[in-house]
N, C-alpha and C. Protein backbone atom coordinates (compact mmCIF):
# COMPACT_ATOMS: atom_id res chain seq x y z
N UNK A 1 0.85 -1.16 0.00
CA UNK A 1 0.00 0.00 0.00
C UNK A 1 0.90 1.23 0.00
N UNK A 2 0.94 2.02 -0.74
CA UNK A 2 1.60 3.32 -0.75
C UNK A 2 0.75 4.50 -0.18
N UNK A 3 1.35 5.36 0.44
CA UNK A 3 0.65 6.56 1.28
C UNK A 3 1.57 7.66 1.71
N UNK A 4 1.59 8.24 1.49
CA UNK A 4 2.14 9.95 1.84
C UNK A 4 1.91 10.21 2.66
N UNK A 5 2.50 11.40 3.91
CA UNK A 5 2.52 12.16 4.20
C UNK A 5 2.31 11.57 5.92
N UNK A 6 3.08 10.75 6.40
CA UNK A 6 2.64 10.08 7.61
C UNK A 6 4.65 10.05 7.94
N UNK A 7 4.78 10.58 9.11
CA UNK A 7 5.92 10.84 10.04
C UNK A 7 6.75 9.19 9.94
N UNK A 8 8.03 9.28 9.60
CA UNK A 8 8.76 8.38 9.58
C UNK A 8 9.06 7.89 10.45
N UNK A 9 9.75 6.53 11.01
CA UNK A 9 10.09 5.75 11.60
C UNK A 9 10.40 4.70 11.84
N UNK A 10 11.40 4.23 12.41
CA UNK A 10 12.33 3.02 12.34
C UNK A 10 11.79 1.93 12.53
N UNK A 11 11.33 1.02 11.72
CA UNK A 11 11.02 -0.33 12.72
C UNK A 11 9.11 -0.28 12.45
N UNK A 12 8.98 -1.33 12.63
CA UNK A 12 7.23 -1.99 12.60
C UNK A 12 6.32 -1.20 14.08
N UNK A 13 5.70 -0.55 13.76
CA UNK A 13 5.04 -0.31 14.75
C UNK A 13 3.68 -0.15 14.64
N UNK A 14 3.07 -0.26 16.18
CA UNK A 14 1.63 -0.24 16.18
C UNK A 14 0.67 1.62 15.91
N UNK A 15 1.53 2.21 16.01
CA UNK A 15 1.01 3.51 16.28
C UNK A 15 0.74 4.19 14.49
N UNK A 16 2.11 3.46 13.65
CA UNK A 16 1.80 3.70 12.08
C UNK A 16 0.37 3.05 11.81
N UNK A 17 0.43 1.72 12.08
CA UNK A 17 -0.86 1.07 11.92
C UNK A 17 -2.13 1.31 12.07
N UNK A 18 -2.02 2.33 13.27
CA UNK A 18 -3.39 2.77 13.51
C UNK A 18 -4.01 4.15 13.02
N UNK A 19 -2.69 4.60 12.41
CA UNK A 19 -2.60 6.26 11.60
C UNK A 19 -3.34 5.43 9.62
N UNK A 20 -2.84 4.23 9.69
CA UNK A 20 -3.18 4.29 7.99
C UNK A 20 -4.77 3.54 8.63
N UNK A 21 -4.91 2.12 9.17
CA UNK A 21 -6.22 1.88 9.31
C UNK A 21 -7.09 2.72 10.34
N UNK A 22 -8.57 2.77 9.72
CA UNK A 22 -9.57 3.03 10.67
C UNK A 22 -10.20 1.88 11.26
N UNK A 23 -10.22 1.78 12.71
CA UNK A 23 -10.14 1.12 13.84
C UNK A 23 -11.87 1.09 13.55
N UNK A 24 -12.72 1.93 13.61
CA UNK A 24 -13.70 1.98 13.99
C UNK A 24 -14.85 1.56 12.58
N UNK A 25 -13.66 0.89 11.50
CA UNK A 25 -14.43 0.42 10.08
C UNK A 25 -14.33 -1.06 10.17
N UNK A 26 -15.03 -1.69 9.76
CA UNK A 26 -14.43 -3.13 9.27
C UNK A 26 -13.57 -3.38 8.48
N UNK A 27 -12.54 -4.60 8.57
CA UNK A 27 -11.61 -5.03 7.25
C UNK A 27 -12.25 -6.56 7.30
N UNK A 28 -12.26 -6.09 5.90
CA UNK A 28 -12.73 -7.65 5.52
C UNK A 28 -11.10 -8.45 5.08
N UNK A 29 -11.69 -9.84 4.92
CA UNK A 29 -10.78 -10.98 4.28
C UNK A 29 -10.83 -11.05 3.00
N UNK A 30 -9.71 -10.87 1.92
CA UNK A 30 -9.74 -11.17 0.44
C UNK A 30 -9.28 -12.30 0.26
N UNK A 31 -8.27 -13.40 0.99
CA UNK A 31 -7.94 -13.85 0.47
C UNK A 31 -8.71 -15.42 0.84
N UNK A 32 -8.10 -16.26 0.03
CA UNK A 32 -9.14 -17.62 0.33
C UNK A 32 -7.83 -18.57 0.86
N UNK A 33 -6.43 -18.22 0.67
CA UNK A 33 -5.44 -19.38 1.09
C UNK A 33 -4.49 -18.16 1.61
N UNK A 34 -3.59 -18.96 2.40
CA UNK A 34 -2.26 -18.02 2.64
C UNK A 34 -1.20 -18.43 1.83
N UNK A 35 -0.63 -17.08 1.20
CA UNK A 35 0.33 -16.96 0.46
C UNK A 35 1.96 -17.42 1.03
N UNK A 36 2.83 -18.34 1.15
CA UNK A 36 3.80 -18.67 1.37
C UNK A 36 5.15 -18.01 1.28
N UNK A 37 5.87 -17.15 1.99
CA UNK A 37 6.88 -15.93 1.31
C UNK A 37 8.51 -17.25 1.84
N UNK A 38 9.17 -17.35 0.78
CA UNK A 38 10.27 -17.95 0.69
C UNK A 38 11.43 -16.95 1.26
N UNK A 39 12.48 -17.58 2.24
CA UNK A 39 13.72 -17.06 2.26
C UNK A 39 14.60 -17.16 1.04
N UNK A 40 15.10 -15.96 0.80
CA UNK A 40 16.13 -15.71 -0.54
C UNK A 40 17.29 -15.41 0.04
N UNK A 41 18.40 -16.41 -0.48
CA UNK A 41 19.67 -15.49 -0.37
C UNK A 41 20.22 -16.01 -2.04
N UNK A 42 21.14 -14.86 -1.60
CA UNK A 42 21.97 -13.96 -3.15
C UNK A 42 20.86 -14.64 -4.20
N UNK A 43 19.75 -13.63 -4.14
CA UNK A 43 18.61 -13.64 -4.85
C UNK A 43 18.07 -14.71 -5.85
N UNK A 44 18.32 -16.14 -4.62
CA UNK A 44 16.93 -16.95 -4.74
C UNK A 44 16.38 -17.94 -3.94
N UNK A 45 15.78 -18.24 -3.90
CA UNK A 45 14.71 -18.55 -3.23
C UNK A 45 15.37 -20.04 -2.36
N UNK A 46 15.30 -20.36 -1.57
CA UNK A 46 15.91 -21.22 -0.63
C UNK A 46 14.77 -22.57 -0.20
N UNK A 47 13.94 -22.26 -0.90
CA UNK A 47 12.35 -23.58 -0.11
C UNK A 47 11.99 -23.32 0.89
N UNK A 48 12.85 -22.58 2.12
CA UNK A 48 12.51 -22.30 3.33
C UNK A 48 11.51 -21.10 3.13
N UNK A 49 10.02 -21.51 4.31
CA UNK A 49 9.32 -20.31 4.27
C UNK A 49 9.18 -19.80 5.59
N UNK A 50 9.61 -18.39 5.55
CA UNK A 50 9.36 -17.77 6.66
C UNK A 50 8.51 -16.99 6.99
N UNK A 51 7.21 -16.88 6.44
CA UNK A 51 6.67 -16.11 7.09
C UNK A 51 4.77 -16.24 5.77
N UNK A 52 3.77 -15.89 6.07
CA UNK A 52 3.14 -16.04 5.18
C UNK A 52 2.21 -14.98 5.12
N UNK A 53 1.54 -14.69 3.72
CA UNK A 53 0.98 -13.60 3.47
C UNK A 53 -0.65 -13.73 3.46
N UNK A 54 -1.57 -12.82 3.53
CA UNK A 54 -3.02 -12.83 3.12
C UNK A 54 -3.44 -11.47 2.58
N UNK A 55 -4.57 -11.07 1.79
CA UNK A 55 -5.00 -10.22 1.79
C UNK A 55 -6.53 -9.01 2.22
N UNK A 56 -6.42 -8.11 2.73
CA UNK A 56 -7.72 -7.33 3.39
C UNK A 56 -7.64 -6.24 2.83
N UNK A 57 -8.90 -5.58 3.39
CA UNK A 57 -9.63 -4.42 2.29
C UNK A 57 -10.51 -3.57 3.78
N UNK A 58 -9.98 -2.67 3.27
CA UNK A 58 -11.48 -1.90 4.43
C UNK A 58 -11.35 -0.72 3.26
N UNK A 59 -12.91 0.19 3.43
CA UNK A 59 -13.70 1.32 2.77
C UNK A 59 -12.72 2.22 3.36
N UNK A 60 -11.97 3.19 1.49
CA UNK A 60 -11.69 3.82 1.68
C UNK A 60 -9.84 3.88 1.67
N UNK A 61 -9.34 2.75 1.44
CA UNK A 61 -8.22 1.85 1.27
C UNK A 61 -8.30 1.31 -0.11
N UNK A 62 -6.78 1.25 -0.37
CA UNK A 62 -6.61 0.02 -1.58
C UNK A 62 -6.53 -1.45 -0.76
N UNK A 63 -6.84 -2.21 -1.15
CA UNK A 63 -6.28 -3.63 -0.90
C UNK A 63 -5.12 -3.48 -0.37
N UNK A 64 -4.66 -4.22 1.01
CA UNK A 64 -3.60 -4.39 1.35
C UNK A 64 -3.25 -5.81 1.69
N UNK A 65 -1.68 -6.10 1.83
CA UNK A 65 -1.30 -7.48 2.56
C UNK A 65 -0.45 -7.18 3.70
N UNK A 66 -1.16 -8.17 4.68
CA UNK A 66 -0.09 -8.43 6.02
C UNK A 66 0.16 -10.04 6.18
N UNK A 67 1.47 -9.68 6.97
CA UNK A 67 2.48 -10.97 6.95
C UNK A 67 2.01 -11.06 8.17
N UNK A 68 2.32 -12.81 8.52
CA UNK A 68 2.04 -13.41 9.71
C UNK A 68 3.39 -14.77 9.64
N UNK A 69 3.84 -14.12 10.87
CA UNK A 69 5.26 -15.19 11.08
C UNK A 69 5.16 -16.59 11.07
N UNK A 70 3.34 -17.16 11.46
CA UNK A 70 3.27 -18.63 11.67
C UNK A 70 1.88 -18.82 10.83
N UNK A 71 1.81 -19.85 10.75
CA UNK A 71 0.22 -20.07 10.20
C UNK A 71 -0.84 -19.95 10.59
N UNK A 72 -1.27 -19.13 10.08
CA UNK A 72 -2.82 -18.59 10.44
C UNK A 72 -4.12 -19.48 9.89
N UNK A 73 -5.12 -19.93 10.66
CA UNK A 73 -6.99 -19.91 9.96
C UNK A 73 -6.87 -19.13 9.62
N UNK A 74 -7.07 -19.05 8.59
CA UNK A 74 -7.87 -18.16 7.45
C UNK A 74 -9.77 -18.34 7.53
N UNK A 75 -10.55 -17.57 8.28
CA UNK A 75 -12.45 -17.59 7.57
C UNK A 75 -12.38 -16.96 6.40
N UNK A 76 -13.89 -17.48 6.39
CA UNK A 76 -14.18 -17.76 5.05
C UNK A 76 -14.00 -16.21 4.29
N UNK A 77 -13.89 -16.30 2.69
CA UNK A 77 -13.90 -15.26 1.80
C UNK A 77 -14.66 -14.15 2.52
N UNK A 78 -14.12 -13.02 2.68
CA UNK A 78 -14.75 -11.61 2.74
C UNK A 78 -15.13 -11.40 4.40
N UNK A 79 -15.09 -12.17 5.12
CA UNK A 79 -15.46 -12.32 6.82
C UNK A 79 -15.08 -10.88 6.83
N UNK A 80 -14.77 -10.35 8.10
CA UNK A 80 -14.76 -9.03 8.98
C UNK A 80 -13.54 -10.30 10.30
N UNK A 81 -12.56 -9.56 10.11
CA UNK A 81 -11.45 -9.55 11.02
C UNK A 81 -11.23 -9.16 11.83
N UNK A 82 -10.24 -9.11 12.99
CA UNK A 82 -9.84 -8.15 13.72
C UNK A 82 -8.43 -8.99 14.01
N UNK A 83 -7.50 -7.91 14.13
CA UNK A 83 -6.05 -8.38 14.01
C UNK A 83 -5.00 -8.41 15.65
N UNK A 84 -4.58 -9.54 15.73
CA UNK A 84 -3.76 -9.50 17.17
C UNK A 84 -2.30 -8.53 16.88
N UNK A 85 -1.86 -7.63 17.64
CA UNK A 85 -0.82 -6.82 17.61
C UNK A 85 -0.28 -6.58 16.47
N UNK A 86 -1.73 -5.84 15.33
CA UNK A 86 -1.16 -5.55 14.17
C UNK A 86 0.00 -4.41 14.15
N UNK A 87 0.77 -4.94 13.26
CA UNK A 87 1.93 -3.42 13.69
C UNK A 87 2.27 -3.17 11.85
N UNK A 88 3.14 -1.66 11.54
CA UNK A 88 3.25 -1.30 10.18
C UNK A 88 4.61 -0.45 10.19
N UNK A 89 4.91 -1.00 8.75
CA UNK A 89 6.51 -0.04 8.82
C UNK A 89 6.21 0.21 7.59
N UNK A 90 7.00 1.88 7.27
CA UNK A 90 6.50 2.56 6.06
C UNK A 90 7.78 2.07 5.66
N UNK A 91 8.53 1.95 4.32
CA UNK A 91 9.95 1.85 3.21
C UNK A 91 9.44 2.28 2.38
N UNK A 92 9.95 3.15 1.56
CA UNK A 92 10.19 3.90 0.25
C UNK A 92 8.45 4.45 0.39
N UNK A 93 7.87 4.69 1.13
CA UNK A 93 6.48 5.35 0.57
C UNK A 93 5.51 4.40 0.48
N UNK A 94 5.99 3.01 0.62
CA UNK A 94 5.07 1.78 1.08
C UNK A 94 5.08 1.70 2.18
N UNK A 95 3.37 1.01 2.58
CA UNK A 95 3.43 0.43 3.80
C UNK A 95 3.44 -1.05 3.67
N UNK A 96 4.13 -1.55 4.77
CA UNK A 96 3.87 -3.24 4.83
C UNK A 96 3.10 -3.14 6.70
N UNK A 97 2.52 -4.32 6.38
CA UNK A 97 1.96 -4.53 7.80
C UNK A 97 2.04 -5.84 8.31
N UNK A 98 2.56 -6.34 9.72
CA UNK A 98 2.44 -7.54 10.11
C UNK A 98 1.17 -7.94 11.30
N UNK A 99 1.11 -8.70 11.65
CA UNK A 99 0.50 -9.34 12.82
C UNK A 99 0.42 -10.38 13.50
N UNK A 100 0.07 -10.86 14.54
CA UNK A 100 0.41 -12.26 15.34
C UNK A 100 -0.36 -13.49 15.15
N UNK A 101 -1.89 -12.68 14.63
CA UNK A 101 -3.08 -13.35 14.40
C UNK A 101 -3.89 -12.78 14.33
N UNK A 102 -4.96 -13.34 13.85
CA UNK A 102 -6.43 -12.83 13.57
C UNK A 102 -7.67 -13.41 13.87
N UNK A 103 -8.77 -12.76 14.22
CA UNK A 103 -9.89 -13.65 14.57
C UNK A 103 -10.74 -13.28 13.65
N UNK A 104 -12.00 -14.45 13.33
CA UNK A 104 -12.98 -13.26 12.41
C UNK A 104 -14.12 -12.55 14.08
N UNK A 105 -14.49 -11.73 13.35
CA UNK A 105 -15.47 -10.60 13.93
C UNK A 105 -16.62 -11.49 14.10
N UNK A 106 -17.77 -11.39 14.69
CA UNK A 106 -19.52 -12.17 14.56
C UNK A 106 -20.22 -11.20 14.81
């Protein structure tokens, strides 16, 4: 997700996270599987996976992805989420976002 104009800083944190999402909207679930992100060295891919990806959407946002260090349930297509110690680090004008886990919403 790319975004302007939000105060820099070192490192993944919860306080970026809560400056790009609105807390008080729903994010839904886009994705239907988790995406597998491979360790690379001297640019390729090693089989080892460390970490895995999904994708969410809330009104008012592009589509974004956050990484999750272990394997997550995934509910079903489009659910309403809520994320355990989501945190976000801006690089080059992107945001990336991680988290610990997720529950769906009821």
């Amino acid at each position: 997700m790319k975004l302007n104009n939000y105060q820099r800083s070192s490192g993944y944190s919860p306080e970026l996270a809560n400056k790009v999402l609105d807390r008080s909207k729903p994010i839904q679930l886009l994705s239907t599987e988790l995406q597998p992100q491979q360790k690379f060295e001297d640019k390729k891919p090693t089989g080892e996976i460390i970490a895995y990806k999904a994708w969410f959407s809330q009104a008012g946002l592009p589509p974004f992805e956050v990484k999750f260090a272990d394997r997550v349930e995934l509910p079903d297509y489009l659910s309403v989420v809520k994320f355990e110690n989501l945190q976000a680090v801006e690089v080059s004008y992107n945001i990336y976002f991680k988290a610990d886990g997720l529950k769906e919403v009821k």
